[in-house]
Protein backbone atom coordinates (compact mmCIF):
# COMPACT_ATOMS: atom_id res chain seq x y z
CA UNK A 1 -48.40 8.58 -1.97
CA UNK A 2 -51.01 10.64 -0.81
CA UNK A 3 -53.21 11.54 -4.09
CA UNK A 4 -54.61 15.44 -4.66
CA UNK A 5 -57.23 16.13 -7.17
CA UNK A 6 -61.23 16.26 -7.98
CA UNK A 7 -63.74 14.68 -5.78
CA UNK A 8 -63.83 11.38 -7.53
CA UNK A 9 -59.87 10.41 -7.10
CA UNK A 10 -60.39 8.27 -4.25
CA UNK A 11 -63.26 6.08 -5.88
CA UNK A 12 -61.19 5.92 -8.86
CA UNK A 13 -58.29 4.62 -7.08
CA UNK A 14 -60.14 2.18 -5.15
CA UNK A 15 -61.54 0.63 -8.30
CA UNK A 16 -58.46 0.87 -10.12
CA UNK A 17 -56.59 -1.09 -7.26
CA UNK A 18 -59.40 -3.57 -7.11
CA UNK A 19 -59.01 -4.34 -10.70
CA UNK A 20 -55.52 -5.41 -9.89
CA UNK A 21 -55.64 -7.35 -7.17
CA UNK A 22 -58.16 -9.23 -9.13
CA UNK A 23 -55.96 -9.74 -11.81
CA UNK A 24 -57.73 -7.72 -14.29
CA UNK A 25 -55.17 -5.46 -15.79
CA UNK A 26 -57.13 -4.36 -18.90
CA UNK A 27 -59.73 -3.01 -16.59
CA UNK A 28 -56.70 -1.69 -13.87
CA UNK A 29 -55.29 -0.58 -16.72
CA UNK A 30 -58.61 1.98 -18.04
CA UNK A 31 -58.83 3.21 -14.62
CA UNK A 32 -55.45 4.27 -13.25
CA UNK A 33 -56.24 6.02 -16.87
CA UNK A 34 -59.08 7.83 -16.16
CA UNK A 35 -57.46 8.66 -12.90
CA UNK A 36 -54.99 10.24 -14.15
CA UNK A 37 -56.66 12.32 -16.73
CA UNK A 38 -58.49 13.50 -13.59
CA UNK A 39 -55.73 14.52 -11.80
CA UNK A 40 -54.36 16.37 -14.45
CA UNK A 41 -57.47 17.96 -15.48
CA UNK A 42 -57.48 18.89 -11.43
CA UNK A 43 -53.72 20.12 -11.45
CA UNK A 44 -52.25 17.37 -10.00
CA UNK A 45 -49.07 17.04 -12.01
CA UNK A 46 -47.29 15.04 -9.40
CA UNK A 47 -49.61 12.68 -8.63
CA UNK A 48 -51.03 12.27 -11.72
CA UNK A 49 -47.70 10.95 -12.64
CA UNK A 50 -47.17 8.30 -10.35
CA UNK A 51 -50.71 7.21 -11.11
CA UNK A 52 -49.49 7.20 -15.42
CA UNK A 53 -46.57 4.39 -14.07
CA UNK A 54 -49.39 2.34 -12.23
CA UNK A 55 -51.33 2.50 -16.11
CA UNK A 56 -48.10 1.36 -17.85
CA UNK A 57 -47.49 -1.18 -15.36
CA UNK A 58 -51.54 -2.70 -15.98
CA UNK A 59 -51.00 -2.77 -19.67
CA UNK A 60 -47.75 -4.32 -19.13
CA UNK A 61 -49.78 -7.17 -16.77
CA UNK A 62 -52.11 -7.28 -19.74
CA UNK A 63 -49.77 -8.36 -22.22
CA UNK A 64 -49.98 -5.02 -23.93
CA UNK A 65 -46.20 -4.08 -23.92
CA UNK A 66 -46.20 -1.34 -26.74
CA UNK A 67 -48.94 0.51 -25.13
CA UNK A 68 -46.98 0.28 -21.51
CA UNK A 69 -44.06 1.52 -23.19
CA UNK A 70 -45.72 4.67 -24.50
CA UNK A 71 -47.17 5.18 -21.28
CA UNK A 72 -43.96 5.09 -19.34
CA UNK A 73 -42.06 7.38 -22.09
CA UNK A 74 -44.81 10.08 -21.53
CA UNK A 75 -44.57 9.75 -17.70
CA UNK A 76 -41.18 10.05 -17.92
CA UNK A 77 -41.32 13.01 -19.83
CA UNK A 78 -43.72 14.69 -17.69
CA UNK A 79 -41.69 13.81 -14.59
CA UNK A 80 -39.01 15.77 -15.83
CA UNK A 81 -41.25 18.70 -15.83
CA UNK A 82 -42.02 18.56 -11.72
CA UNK A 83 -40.55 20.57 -9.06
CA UNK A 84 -38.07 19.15 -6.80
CA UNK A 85 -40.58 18.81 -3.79
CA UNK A 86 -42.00 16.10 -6.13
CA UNK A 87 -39.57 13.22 -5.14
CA UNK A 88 -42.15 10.68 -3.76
CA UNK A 89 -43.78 10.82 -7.51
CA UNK A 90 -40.37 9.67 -9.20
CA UNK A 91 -39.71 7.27 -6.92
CA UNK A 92 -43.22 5.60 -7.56
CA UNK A 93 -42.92 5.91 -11.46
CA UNK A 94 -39.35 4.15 -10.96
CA UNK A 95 -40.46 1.51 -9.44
CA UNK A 96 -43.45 0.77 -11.55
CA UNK A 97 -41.15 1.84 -14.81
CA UNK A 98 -39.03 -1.52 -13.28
CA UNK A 99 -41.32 -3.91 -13.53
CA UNK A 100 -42.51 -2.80 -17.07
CA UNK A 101 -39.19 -2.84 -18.26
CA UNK A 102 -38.30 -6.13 -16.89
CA UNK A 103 -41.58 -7.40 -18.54
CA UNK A 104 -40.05 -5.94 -21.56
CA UNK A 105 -37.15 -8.13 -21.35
CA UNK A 106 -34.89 -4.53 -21.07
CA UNK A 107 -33.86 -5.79 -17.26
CA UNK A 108 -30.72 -3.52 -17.11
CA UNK A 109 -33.00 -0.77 -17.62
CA UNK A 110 -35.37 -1.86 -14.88
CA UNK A 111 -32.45 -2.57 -12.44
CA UNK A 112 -31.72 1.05 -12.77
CA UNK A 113 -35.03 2.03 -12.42
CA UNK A 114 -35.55 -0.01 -9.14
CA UNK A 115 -32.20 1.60 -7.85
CA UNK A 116 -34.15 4.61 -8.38
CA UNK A 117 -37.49 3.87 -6.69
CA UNK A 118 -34.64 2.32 -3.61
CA UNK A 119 -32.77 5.99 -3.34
CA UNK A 120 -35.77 7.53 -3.89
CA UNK A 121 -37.52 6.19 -0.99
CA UNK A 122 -34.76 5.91 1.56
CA UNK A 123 -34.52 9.66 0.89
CA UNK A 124 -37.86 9.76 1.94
CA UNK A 125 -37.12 7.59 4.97
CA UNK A 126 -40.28 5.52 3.37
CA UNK A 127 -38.01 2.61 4.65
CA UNK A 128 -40.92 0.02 3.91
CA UNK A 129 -41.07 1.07 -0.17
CA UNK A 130 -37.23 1.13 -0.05
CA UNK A 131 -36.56 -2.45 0.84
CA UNK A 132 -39.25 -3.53 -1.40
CA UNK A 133 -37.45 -1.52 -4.00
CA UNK A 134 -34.33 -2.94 -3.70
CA UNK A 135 -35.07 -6.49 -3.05
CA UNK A 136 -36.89 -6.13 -6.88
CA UNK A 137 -32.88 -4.48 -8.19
CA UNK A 138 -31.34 -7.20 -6.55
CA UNK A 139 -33.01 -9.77 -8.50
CA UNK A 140 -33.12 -7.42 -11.76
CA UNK A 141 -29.08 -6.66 -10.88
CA UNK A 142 -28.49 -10.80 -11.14
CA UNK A 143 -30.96 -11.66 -13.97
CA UNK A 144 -29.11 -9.14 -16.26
CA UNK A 145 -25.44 -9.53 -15.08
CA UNK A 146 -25.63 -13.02 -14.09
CA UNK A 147 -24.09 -14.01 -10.65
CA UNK A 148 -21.19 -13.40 -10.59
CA UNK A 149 -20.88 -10.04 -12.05
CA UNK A 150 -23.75 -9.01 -9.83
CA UNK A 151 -21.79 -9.87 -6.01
CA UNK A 152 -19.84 -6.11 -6.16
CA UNK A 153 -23.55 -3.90 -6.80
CA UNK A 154 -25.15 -5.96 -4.52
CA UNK A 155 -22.66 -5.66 -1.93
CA UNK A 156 -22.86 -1.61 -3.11
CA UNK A 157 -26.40 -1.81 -2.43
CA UNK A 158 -26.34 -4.06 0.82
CA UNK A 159 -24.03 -0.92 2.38
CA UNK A 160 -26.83 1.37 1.83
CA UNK A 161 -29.41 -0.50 3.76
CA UNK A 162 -30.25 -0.24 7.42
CA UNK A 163 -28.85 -3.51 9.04
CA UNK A 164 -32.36 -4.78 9.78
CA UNK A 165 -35.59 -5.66 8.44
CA UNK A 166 -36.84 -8.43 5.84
CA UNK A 167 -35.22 -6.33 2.90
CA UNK A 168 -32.01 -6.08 4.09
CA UNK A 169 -32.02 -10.18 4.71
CA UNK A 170 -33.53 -10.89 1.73
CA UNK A 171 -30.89 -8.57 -0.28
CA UNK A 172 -28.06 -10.50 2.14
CA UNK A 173 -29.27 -13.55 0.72
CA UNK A 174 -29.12 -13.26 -2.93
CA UNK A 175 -25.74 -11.75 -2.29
CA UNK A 176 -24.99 -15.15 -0.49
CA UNK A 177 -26.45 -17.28 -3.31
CA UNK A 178 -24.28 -14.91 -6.01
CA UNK A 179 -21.20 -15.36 -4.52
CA UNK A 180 -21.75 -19.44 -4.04
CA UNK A 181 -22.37 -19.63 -7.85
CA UNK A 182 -20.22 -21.64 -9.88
CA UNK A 183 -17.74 -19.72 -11.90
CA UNK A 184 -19.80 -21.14 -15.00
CA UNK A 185 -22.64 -20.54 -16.54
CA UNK A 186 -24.18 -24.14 -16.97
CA UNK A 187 -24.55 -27.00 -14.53
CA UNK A 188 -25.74 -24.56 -11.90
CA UNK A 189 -28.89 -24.30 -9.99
CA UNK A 190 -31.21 -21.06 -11.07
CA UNK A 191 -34.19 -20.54 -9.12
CA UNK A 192 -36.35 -16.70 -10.48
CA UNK A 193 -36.98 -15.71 -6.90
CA UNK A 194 -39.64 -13.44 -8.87
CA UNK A 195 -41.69 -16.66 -10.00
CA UNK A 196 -43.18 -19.15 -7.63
CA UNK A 197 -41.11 -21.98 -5.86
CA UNK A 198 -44.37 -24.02 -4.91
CA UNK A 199 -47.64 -25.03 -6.32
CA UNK A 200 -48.39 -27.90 -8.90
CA UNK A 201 -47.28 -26.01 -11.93
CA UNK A 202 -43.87 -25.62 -10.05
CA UNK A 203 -43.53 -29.11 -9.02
CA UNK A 204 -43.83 -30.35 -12.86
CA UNK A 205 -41.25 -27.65 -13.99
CA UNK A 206 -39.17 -29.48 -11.64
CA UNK A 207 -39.11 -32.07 -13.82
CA UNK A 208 -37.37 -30.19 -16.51
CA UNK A 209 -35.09 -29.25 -13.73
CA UNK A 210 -32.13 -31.82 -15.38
CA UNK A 211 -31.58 -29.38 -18.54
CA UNK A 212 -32.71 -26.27 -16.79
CA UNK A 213 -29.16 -26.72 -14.49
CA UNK A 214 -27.27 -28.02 -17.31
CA UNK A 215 -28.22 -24.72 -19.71
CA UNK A 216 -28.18 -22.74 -16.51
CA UNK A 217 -31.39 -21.41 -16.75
CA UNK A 218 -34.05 -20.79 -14.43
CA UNK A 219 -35.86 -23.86 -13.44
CA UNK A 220 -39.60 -22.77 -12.05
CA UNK A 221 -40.48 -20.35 -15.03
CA UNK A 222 -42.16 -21.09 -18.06
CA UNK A 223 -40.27 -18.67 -19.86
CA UNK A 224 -36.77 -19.36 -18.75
CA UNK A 225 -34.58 -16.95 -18.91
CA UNK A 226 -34.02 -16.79 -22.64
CA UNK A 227 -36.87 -15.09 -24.00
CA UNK A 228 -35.52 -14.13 -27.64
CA UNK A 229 -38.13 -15.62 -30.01
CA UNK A 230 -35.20 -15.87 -32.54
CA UNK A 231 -32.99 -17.40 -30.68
CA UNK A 232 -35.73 -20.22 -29.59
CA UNK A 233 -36.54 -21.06 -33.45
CA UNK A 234 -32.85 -21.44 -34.46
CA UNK A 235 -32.45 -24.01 -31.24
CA UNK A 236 -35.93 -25.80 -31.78
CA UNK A 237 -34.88 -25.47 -36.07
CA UNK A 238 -31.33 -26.83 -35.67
CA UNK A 239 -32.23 -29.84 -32.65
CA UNK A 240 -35.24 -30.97 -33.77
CA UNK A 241 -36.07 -29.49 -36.79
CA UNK A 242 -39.40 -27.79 -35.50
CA UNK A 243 -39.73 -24.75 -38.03
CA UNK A 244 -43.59 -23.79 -36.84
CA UNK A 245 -46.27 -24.97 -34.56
CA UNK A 246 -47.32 -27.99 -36.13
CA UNK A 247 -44.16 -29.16 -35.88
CA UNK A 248 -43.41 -28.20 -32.62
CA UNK A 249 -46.72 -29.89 -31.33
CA UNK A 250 -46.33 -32.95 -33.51
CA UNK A 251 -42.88 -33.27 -30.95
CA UNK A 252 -44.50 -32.33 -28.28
CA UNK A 253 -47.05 -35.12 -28.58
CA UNK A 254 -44.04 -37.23 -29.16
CA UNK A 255 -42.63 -36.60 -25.76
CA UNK A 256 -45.85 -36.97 -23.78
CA UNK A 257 -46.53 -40.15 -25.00
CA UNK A 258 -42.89 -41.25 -24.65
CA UNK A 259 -42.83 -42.05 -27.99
CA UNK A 260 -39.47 -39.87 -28.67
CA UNK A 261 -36.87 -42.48 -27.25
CA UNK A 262 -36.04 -45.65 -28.85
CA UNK A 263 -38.94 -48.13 -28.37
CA UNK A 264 -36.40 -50.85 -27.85
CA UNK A 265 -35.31 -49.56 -24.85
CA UNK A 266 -38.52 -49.77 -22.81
CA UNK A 267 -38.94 -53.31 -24.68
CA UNK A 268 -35.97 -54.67 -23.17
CA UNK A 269 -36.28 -53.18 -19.79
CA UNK A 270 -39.83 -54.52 -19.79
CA UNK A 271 -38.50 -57.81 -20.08
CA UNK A 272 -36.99 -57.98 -16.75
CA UNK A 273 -39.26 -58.93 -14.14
CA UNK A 274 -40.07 -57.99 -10.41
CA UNK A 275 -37.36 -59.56 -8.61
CA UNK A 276 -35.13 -60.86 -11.68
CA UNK A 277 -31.68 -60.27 -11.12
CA UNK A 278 -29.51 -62.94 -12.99
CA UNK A 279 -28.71 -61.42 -16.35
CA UNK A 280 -28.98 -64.56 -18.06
CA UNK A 281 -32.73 -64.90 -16.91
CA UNK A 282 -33.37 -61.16 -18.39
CA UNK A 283 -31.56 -62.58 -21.80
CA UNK A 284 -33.40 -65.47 -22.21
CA UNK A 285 -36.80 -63.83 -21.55
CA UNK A 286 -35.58 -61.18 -24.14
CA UNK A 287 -35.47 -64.28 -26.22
CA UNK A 288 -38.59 -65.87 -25.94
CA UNK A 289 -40.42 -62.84 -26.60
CA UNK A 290 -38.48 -62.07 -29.50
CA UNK A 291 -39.91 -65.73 -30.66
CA UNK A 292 -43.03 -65.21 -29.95
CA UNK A 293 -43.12 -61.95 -31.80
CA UNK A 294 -41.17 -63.80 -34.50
CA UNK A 295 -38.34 -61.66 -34.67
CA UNK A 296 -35.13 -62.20 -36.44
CA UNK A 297 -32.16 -63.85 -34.49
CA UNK A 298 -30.16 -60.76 -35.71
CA UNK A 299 -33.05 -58.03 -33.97
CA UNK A 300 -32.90 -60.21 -30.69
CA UNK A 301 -28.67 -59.92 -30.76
CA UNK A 302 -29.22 -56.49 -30.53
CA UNK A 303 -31.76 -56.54 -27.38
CA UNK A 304 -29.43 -58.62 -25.57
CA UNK A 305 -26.60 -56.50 -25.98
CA UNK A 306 -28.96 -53.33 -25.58
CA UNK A 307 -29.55 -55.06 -21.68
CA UNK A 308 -26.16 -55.46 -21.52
CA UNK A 309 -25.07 -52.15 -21.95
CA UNK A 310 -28.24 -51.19 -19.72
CA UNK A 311 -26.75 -53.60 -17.05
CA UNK A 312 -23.34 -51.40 -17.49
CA UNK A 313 -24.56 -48.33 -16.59
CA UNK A 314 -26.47 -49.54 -13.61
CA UNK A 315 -23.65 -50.58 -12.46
CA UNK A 316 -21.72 -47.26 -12.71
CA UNK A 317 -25.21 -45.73 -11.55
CA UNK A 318 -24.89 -47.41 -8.38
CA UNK A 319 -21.03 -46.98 -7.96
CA UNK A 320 -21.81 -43.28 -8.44
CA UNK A 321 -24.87 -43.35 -6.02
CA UNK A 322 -27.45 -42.69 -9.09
CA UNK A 323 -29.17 -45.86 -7.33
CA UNK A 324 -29.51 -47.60 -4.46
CA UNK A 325 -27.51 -50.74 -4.09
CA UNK A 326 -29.46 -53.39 -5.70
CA UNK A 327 -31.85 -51.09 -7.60
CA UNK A 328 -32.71 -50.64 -11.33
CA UNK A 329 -33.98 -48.67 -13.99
CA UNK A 330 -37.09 -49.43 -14.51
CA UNK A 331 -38.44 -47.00 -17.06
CA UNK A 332 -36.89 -43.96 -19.82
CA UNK A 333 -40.38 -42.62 -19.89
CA UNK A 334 -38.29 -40.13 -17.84
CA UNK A 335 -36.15 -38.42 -20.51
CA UNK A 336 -39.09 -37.69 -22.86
CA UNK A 337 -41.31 -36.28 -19.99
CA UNK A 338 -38.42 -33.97 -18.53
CA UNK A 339 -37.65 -33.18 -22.23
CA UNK A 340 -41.24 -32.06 -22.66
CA UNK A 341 -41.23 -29.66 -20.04
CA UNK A 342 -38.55 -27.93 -21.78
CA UNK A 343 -40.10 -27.92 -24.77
CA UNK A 344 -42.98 -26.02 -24.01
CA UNK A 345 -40.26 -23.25 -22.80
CA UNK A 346 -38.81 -23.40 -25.96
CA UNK A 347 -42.34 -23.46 -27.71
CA UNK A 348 -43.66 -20.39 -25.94
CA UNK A 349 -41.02 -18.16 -26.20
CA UNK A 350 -40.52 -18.99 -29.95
CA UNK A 351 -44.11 -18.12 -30.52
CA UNK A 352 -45.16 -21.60 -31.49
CA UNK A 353 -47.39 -21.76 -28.63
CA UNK A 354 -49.66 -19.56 -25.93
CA UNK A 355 -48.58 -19.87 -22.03
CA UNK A 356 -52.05 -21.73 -21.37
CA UNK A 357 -50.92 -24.51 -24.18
CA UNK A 358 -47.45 -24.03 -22.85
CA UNK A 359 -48.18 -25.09 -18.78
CA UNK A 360 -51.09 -27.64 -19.89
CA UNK A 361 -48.26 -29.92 -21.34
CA UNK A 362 -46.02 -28.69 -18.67
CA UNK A 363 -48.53 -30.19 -16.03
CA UNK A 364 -49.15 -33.37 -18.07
CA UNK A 365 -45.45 -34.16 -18.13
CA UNK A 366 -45.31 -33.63 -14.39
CA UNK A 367 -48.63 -35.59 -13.67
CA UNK A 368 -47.19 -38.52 -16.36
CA UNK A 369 -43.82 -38.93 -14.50
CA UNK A 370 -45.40 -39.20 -11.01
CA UNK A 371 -47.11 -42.44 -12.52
CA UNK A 372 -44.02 -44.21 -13.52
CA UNK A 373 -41.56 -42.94 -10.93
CA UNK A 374 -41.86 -43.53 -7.31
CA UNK A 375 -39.31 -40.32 -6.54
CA UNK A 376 -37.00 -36.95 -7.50
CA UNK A 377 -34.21 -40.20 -7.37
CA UNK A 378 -35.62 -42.73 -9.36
CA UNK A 379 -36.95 -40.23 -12.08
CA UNK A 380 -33.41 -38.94 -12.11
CA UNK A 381 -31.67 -42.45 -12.68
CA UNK A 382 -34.58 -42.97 -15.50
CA UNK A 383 -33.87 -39.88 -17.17
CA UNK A 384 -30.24 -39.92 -17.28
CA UNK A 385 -30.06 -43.54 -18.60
CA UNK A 386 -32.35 -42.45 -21.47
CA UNK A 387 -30.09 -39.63 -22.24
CA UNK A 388 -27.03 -42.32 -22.24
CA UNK A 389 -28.46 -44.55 -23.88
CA UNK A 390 -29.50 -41.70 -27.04
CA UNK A 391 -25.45 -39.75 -26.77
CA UNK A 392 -23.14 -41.68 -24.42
CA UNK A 393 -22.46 -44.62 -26.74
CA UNK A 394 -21.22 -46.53 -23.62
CA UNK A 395 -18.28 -44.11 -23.11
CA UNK A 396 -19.19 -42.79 -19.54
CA UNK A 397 -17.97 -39.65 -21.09
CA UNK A 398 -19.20 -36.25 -20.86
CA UNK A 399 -22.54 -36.67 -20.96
CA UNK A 400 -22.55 -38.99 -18.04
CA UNK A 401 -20.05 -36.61 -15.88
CA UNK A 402 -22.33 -33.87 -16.80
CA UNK A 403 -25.86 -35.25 -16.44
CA UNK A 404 -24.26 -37.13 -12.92
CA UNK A 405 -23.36 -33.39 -11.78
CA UNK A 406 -26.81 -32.51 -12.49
CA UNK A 407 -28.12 -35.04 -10.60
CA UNK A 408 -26.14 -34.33 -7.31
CA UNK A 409 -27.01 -30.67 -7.06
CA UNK A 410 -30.40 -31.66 -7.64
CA UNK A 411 -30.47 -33.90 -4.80
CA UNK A 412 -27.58 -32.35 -2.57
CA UNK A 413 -28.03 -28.22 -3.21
CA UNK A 414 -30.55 -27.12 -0.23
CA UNK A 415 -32.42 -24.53 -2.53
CA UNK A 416 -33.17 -27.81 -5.08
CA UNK A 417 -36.73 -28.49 -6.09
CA UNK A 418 -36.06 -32.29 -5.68
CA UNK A 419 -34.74 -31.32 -1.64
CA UNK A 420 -38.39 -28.75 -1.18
CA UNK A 421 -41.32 -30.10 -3.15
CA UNK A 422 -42.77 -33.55 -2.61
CA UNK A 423 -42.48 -36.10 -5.25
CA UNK A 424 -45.99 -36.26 -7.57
């Protein structure tokens, strides 16, 4: 909108929009301020609320949620005061009110909101605003109603848009990917359309991606989708008995160093060299280190049958096309590193951790895995045989149907990570 007040509006503005482009929302955040006491001191009640949701919005971006909060509620308050030729203000203080209540984790709120801003604008004919608008509902609608409950709004919303233009496609297409979903909510593919689907720090959240579609939860944030601190402590409490940061780092430390699975695993596998493929070969070299390292006849039973069972499931792995036809596991470095990812998720949003901490071990997970793994398909077969070998037992049960469904919409689905972003 077209702002109305004392001389120095338009500097004010200009600096205040600088600030944000530039990320720096404290300072965006002081001068859509001052702005606005400007405007108001000027007369400008309209304008000088849009300008109050632009504030809320900055303090928002600078982690200061209260304050946005407080900001919005007055805006709101004021808005109610404005004459009815004033319908270009609301419709900018409901779209900025969206995103502050999204980043307030209140997203049914901010899908209404971003309705709003959408009417608001169309009414307008400000067709540009109105798209952007509803593209943001559209992805608030599905965050807070999941998929499925989301297809009748969107297809609401989808009738009220001109049959052309970017918004309208982009709308049409998270309808589309709503009405594919599963009816369930885990083993699915999330992607937050609202967070980045390239770049190195989304390439190593891919390699959480294996517990991300079995919890159905976003995959390329670092928040997830479950943001409840509470809820985060119980899980971390109750599955790993993390109770506070030290904890939580001493596991985290754990999983970067692959230190988490079973050591013997990675012995055993390590016994099997380039080119070996008669299991007896793999046993007896199993056995001769176990001399050399003078270990009990008993311990060195147990690493023969542990390559057994490893033997099993490559079988199955290559039955179920997990690998190649003559291939092997090679490594479960795998399972800890896509374990870690997650667990700086978990960490951050449980307030055991600060988002810098939170992607640095993100991006060391992804950076470790593209040592040991030559692709999305050989990390996959890794992880999932570490993840066997700590719940399946050798049953092929559950686990194994449900970590080989992850595994084949991570490598089949054509919005997957693993099918868009080049391995390491």
């Amino acid at each position: 909108m077209t702002y109305q007040a004392a001389d120095n509006t338009g500097e004010l503005l200009a600096q205040a929009r600088k600030y944000e482009r530039q990320g720096r929302f404290e300072d965006a955040a002081a001068a859509f301020a001052a702005l606005a006491d400007t405007m108001e001191a000027g007369g400008d009640r309209a304008s000088a609320v849009a300008v109050r949701g632009r504030e809320a919005r900055a303090l928002q971006g600078a982690g200061r949620t209260d304050e946005a909060l407080h900001v919005l509620g007055r805006a709101d308050q004021a808005a109610g005061g404005l004459p009815g030729d004033a319908a270009e203000a609301r419709a900018v203080l409901d779209g900025q009110a969206a995103h502050v209540l999204a980043g307030a984790g209140r997203t049914g709120e901010a899908a209404r909101r971003a309705w709003g801003a959408m009417t608001g604008f169309r009414a307008l004919q400000d067709n540009k605003r109105a798209d952007r608008a509803a593209v943001h509902a559209a992805r608030l609608i599905v965050a807070d109603a999941g998929a499925r409950e989301a297809v009748a709004p969107l297809r609401d919303m989808l009738a009220q848009m001109p049959p052309a233009g970017d918004g309208y496609q982009q709308v049409a297409a998270i309808l589309a990917e709503a009405e594919r979903r599963p009816d369930r909510d885990y083993d699915i593919l999330i992607t937050d359309h609202e967070a980045p689907t390239w770049g190195r720090l989304t390439a190593a959240l891919a390699v959480g991606a294996h517990l991300a579609v079995g919890n159905g939860v976003a995959w390329n944030t670092i928040t997830g989708t479950d943001r409840d601190p509470e809820h985060n402590r119980t899980l971390l409490s109750r599955d790993w008995g993390i109770t506070g940061t030290d904890s939580w780092k001493s596991a985290m430390d754990a999983l970067l160093a692959a230190e988490n699975c079973d050591p013997a695993i990675q012995i055993v596998l390590d016994r099997r060299a380039a080119g070996m493929t008669d299991p007896l070969a793999w046993h007896s070299a199993i056995a001769g280190w176990c001399q050399e390292k003078q270990i009990s006849v008993e311990t060195t039973e147990e690493l023969v049958q542990l390559a057994r069972q490893i033997a099993r499931y490559e079988e199955r792995f290559r039955i179920d096309g997990l690998l190649p036809p003559e291939a092997r596991v090679d490594s479960v470095f795998g399972y800890d590193f896509g374990r870690a990812v997650n667990m700086a998720r978990w960490g951050l949003n449980a307030g055991y951790c600060d988002t810098e901490t939170a992607e640095d071990c993100v991006l060391r997970a992804g950076h470790y895995a593209s040592k040991v793994y030559k692709s999305w398909e050989d990390y996959s077969a890794g992880y999932i045989l570490g993840r066997m070998l700590r719940f399946d037992e050798g049953e092929l049960g559950d686990w194994y149907d449900r970590s080989l469904t992850g595994h084949r919409i991570l490598v089949e689905d054509p919005g997957s990570p693993w099918r868009k972003l080049a391995w390491g």
